[in-house]
Structures are given as structure tokens and as C-alpha cells.
Protein backbone atom coordinates (compact mmCIF):
# COMPACT_ATOMS: atom_id res chain seq x y z
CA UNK A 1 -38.54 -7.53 4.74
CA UNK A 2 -41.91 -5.00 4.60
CA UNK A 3 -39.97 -2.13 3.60
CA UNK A 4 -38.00 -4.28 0.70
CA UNK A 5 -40.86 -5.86 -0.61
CA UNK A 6 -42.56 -2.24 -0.56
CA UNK A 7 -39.46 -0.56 -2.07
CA UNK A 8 -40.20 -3.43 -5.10
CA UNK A 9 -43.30 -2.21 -5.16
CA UNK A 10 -42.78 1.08 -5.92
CA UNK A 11 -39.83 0.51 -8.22
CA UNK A 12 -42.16 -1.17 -10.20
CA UNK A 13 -44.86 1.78 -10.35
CA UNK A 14 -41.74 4.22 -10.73
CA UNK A 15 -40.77 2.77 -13.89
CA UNK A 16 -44.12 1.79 -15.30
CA UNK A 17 -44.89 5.63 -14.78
CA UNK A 18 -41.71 6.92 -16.47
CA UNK A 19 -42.98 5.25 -19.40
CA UNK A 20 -46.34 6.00 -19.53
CA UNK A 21 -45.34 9.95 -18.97
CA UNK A 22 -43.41 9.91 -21.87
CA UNK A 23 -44.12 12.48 -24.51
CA UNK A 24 -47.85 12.06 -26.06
CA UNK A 25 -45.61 11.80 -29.90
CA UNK A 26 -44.18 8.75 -28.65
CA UNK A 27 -47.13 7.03 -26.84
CA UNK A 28 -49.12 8.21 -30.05
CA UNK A 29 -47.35 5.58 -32.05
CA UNK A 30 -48.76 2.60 -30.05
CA UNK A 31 -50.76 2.12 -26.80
CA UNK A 32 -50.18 1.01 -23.50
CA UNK A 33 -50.10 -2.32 -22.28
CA UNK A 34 -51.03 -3.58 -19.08
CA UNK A 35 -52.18 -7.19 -18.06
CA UNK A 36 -51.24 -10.22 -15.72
CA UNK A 37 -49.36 -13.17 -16.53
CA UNK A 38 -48.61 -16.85 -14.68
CA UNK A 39 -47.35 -20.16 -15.28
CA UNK A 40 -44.63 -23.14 -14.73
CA UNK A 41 -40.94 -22.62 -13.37
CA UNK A 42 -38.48 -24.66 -13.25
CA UNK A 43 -35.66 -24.02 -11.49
CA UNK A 44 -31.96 -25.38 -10.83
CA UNK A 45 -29.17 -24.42 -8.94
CA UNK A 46 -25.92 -24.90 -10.05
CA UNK A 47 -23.75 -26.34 -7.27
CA UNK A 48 -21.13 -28.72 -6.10
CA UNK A 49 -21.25 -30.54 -2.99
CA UNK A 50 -19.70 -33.51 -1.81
CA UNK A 51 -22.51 -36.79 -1.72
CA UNK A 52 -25.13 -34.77 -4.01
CA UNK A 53 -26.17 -36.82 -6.59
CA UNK A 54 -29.06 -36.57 -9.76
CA UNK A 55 -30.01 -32.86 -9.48
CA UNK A 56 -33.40 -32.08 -10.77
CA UNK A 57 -35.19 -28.89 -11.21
CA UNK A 58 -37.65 -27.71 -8.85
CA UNK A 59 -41.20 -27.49 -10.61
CA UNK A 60 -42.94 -23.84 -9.68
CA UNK A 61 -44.95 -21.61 -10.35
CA UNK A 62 -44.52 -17.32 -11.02
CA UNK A 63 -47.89 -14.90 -11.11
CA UNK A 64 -47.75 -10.90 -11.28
CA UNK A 65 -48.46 -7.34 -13.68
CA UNK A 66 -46.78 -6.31 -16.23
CA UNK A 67 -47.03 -2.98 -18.26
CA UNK A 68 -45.39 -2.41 -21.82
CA UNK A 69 -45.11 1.07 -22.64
CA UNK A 70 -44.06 1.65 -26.77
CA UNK A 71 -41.01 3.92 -27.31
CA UNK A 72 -41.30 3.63 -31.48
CA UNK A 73 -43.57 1.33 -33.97
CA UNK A 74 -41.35 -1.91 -32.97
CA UNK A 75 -39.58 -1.46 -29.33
CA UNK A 76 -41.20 -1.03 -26.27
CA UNK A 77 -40.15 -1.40 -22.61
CA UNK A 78 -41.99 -3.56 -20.45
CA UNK A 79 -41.62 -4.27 -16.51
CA UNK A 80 -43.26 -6.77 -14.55
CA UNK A 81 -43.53 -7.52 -10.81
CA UNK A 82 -43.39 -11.57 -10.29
CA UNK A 83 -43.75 -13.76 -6.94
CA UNK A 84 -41.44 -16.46 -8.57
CA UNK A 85 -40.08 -19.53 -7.05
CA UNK A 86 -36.59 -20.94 -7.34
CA UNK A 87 -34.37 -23.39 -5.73
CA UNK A 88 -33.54 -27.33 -6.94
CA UNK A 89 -33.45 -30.66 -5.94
CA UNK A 90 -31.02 -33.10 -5.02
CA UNK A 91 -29.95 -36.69 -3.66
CA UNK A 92 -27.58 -37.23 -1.09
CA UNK A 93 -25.69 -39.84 0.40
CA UNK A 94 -23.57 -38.67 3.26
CA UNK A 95 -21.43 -41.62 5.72
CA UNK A 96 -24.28 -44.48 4.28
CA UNK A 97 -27.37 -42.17 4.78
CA UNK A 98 -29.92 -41.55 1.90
CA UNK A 99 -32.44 -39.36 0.91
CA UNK A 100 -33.65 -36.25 -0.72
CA UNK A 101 -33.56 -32.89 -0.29
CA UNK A 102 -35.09 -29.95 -1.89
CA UNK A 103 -34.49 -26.42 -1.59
CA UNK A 104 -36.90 -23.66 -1.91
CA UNK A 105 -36.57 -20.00 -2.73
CA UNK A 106 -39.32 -17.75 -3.54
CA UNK A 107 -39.12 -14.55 -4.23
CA UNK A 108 -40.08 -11.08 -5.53
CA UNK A 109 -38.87 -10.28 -8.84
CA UNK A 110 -38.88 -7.15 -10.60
CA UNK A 111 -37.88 -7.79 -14.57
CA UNK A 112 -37.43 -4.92 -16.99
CA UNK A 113 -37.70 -5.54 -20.48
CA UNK A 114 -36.70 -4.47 -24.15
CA UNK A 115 -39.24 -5.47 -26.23
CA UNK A 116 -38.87 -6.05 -29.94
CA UNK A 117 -41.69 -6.61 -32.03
CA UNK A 118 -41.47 -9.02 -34.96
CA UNK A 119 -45.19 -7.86 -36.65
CA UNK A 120 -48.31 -7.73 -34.32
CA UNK A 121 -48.36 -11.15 -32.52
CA UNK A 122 -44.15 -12.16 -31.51
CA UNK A 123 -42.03 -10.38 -29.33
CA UNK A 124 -38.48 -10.89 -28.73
CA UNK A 125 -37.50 -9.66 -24.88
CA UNK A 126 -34.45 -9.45 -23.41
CA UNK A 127 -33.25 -7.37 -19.76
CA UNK A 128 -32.11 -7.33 -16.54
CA UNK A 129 -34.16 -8.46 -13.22
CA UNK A 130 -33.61 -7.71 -9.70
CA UNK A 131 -35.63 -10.17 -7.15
CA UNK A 132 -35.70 -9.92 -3.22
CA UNK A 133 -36.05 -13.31 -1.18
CA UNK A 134 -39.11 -13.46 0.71
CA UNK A 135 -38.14 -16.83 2.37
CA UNK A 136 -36.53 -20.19 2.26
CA UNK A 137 -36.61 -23.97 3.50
CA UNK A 138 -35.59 -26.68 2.70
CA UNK A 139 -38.18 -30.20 2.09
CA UNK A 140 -36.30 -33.39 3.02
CA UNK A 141 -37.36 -37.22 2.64
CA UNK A 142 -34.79 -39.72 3.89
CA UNK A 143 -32.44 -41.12 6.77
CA UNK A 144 -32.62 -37.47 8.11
CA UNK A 145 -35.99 -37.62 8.52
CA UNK A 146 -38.95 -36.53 6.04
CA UNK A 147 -40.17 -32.51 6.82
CA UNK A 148 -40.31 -29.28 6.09
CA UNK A 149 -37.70 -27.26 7.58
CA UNK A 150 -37.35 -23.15 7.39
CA UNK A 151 -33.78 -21.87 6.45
CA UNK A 152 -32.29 -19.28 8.01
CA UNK A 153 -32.61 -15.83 5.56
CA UNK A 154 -29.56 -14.67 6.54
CA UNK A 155 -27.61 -17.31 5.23
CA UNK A 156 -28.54 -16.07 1.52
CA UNK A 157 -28.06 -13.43 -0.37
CA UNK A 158 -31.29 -11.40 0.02
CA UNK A 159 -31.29 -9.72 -3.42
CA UNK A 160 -30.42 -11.63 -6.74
CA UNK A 161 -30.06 -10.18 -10.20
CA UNK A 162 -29.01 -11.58 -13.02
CA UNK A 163 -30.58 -11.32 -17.00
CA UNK A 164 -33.65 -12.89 -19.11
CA UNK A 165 -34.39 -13.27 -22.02
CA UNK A 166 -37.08 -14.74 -24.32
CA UNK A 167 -40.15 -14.40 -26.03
CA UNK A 168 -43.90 -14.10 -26.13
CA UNK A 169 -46.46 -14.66 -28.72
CA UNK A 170 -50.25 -12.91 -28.67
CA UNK A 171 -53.51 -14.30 -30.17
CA UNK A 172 -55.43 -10.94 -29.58
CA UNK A 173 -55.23 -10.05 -25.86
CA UNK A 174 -54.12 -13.20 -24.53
CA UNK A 175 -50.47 -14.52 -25.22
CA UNK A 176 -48.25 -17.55 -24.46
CA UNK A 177 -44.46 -16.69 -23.15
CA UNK A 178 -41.33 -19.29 -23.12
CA UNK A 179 -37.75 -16.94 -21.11
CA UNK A 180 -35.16 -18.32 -19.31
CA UNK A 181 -33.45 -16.33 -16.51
CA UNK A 182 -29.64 -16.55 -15.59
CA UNK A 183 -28.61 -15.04 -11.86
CA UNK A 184 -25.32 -13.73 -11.33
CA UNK A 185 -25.50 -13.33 -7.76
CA UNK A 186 -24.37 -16.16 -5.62
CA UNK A 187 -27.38 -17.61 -4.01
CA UNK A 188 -25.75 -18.07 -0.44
CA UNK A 189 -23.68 -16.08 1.71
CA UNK A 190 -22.64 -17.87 4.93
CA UNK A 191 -23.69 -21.08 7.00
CA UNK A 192 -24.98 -24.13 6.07
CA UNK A 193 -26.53 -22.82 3.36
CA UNK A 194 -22.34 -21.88 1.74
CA UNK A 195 -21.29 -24.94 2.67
CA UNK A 196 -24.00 -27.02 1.00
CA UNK A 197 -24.87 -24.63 -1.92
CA UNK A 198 -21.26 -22.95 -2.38
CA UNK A 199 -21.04 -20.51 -5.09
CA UNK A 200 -24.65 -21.59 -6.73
CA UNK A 201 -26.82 -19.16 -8.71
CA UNK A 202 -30.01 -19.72 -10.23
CA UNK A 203 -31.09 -20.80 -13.42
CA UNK A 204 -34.84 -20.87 -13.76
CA UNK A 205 -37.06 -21.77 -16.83
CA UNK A 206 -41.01 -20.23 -17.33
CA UNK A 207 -43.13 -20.77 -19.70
CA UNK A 208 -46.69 -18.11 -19.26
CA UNK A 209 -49.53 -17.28 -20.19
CA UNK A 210 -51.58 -14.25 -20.10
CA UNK A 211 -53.70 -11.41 -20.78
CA UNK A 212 -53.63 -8.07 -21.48
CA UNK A 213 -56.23 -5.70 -20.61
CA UNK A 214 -56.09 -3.61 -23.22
């Protein structure tokens, strides 16, 4: 897990440096940004199981960096690195037995994104992310019994990708974000965690704020 959270790591300082290094005529047209942002997730999971009943989201939180480097007076190209967390909740009833479960994924996302800008205070983003799970369990509260338990990693899909989009609007350095993220990878790959969660991807909501340093 070390070396794939590091390789995140220095994907994200690869591409925040191949922006930065770009020619001094195109960096001359606007500056550099670089700041940190957090906020609210939530999160679903879209699956069908037999006995699950009145999915909910799973409330969260993401926190990170993110750098926007300008490639022309209104684009730019900004990537972040996120710990996000994912998953959902559920109730199930399974042969007269009742209760709750919720699943949670948390991760290490790496977003990278086209950034339009509508004047000097909205941006419209839009981009792929790639995110590597750091670990998983599962919170239950019912017949089964009420606890905490950890998931087994390799029953997921380690790496998720999928595409965001949304937007983000600045009151001098500070800003407010809404973007809503669609995976494409299934979230689960064999065990329990296929036969409960099938062919389920996530879906995740955030709404930020933050600050840019310059």
C-alpha cells in the first residue's frame, strides 16, 4: 500500500510540475495557484442485493492540495491530491433479521482538472480522477450484532477512476466548490464484498471550501 500511496504522491508533484515548467509566455498570462481545500461528501453506491432496503448516502468528509497552473487568459489545468471517503448505507432484512449496515471506503484520490474561467471569481471544471483504496470496513447495528468490522482489501478493486465535474466560485483567495464524481470501476472484485455489492461503483457528492495561497 506504501509504495501506491507514494506513487500518488508523486503523480501528483509530476503533473503539478509539468505545468508550472511550462514556457514563461504562457505562465506570463496568469499566475500559479496553489492552496488547500476540504469539506462534506456524500457518497452512494449503486447496488442490488437481495433484502437491502432504503439506501442512504454515507456523510464524509475529503481534505488535500491543489495547484492550478494557467495555459491561456481563461483555461487552466488544475490537480489535486484528496483523502476522500466513499461507501453507502443500507438496511437489511435477511431470513427475519434486521439492521443496518454501512460501508466505508476511503481513499486517495488524485483529480486532474480543466479549468474554465467564466470572469475572475467562477470556474467551470471538468476531468478524470484516479483514487487508490487505503482501507475498508464495514459499521453494522442490528440482529448481527452492532460493531465495527475491517473488510478484507482484497475483495475490492484497489484503484477506481471514473470523471468529475463541477464548479468553484472565489471571493479573493478563499472559494466555495459544489462537483460530483461518477466511478466507472466496479467497486468489488471477489468475496463477500461481490456478492453483497455486485457490480457497484461510486457516486460521491462534495461540496468545499478553500484557500489559495496566492
Amino acid at each position: 500500500m506504501k509504495s501506491s500511496v507514494n506513487a500518488l504522491f508523486t503523480a501528483a508533484i509530476l503533473t503539478i510540475g509539468v505545468y508550472v515548467s511550462t514556457t514563461t509566455d504562457t505562465l506570463a498570462q496568469g499566475r500559479v495557484r496553489a492552496g488547500i481545500k476540504g469539506g462534506l461528501n456524500a457518497s452512494s453506491l449503486y447496488y442490488d442485493s437481495q433484502g437491502v432496503t432504503n439506501k442512504n448516502e454515507r456523510i464524509g468528509f475529503h481534505l488535500g492540495v491543489f495547484a492550478q497552473a494557467p495555459l491561456g487568459e481563461f483555461f487552466a489545468i488544475q490537480p489535486e491530491l484528496l483523502y476522500t471517503t466513499k461507501g453507502a448505507s443500507a438496511d437489511y432484512n435477511v431470513l427475519g433479521f434486521n439492521g443496518k449496515n454501512t460501508f466505508r471506503l476511503n481513499y486517495a484520490e488524485l483529480p486532474v482538472l480543466a479549468t474554465f474561467k467564466l470572469g475572475q471569481s467562477v470556474e467551470l471544471q471538468a476531468g478524470p480522477y484516479v483514487s487508490y483504496l487505503l482501507n475498508s470496513d464495514v459499521n453494522s447495528n442490528g440482529d448481527f450484532g452492532t460493531g465495527t468490522s475491517a473488510i478484507n482489501r482484497d475483495n475490492f478493486n484497489k484503484v477506481d477512476y471514473g470523471l468529475a465535474g463541477g464548479l468553484n466560485v472565489y471571493f479573493g483567495k478563499a472559494f466555495i466548490g459544489a462537483r460530483y464524481e461518477q466511478g466507472l470501476q466496479n467497486i468489488a472484485n471477489s468475496g463477500a464484498a461481490r456478492t453483497v455489492l455486485g457490480n457497484a461503483k461510486n457516486g460521491v457528492g462534495l461540496l468545499s471550501v478553500g484557500f489559495s495561497f496566492n
